[in-house]
Protein backbone atom coordinates (compact mmCIF):
# COMPACT_ATOMS: atom_id res chain seq x y z
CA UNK A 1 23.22 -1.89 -5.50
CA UNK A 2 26.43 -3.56 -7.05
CA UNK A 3 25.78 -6.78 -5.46
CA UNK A 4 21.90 -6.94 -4.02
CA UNK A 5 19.80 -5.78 -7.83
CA UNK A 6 22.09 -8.73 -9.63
CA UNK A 7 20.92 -11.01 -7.14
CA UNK A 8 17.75 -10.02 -7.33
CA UNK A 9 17.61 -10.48 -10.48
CA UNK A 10 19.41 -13.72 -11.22
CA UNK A 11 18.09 -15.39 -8.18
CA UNK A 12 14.30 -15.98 -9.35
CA UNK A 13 15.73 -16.74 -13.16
CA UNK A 14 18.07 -19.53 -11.80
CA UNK A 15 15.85 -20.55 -9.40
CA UNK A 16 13.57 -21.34 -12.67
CA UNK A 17 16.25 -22.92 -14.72
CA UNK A 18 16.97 -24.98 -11.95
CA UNK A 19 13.23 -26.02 -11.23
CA UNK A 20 13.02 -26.87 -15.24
CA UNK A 21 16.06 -28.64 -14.73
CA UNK A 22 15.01 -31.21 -12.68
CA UNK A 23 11.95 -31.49 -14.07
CA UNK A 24 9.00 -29.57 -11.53
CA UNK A 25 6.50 -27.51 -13.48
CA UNK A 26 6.68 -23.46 -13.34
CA UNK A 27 2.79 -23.63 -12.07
CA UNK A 28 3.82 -26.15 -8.90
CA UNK A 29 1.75 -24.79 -6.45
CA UNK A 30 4.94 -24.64 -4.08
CA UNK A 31 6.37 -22.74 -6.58
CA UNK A 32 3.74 -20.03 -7.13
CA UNK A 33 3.74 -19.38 -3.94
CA UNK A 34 6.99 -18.89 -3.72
CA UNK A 35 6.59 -16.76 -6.90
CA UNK A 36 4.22 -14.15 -4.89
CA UNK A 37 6.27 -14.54 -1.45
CA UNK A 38 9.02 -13.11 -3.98
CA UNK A 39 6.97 -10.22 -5.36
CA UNK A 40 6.07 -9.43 -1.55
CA UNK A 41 9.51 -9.25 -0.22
CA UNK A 42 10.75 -7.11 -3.30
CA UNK A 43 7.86 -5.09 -2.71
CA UNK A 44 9.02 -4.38 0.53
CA UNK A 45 12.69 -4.24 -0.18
CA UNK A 46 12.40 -1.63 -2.66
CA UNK A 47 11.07 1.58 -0.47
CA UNK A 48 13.58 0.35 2.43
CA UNK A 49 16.10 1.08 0.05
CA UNK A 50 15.35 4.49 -0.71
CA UNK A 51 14.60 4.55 3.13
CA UNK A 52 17.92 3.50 3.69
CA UNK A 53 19.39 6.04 1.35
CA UNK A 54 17.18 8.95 3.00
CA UNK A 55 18.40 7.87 6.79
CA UNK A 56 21.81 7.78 5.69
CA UNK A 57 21.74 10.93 4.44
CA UNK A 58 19.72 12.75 7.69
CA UNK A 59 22.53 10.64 9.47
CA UNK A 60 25.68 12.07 7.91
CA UNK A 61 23.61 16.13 7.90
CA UNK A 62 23.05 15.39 11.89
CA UNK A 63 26.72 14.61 12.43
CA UNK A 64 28.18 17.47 10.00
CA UNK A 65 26.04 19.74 11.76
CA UNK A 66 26.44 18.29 14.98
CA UNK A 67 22.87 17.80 16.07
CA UNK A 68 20.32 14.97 17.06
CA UNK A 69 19.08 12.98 14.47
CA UNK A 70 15.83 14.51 12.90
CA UNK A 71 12.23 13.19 14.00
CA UNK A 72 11.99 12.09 10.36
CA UNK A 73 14.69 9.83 10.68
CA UNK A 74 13.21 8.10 13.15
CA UNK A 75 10.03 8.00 11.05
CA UNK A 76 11.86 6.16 8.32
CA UNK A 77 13.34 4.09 10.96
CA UNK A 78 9.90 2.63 11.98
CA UNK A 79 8.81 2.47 8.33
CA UNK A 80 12.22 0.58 7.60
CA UNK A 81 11.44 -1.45 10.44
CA UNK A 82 7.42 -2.40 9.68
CA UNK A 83 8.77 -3.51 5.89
CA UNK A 84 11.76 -5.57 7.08
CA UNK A 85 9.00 -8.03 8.88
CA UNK A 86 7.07 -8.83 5.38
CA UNK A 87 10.10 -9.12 3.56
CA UNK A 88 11.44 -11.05 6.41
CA UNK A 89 9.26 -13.74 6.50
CA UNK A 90 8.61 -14.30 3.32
CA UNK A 91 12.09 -15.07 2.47
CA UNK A 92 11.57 -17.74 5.84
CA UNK A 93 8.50 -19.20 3.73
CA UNK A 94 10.27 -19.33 0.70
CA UNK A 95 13.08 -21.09 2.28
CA UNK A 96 10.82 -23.25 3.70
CA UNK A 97 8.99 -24.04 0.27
CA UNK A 98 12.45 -24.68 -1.43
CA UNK A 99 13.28 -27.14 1.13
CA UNK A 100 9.97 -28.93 1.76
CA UNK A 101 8.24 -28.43 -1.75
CA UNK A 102 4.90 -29.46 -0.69
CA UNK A 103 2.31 -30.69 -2.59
């Protein structure tokens, strides 16, 4: 949390002061589709974080009481896994968009 929620948040407003800066419009459409391939990948990021959280915590119970992991671990393991591939590739597009900016 101490380093990923600053970025988070200071990544998009930069990204806009920076855009401003050198003089592209806010409603580029490069740019609001980078805006929604942004709202996508946070959408995604935020339950794999409390997935995260959960798994760590079946994790550390499974080793304390020294048994397999839980089937609901590897529940939230798939679900962590399905939402890493949106969240994925939309930071590829945006990369891609940032680079390119096409019209």
């Amino acid at each position: 949390y101490l380093f990923t929620l600053p970025a988070a948040v200071f990544q998009p407003l930069s990204g806009l002061w920076l855009a401003e800066l050198v003089g592209y419009r806010p409603d580029e459409p490069w740019l609001l589709s980078s805006y929604v391939l942004y709202a996508i990948t946070g959408a995604c990021w935020i339950p794999v974080v409390w997935l995260q959280t959960q798994m760590r915590n079946l994790a550390g119970s499974a080793v304390r009481d020294g048994r397999p992991l839980p089937a609901l671990y590897h529940r939230y393991m798939r679900i962590w896994f399905i939402l890493g591939w949106p969240a994925f590739l939309s930071v590829i597009a945006i990369f891609f968009l940032m680079v390119a900016r096409p019209a």
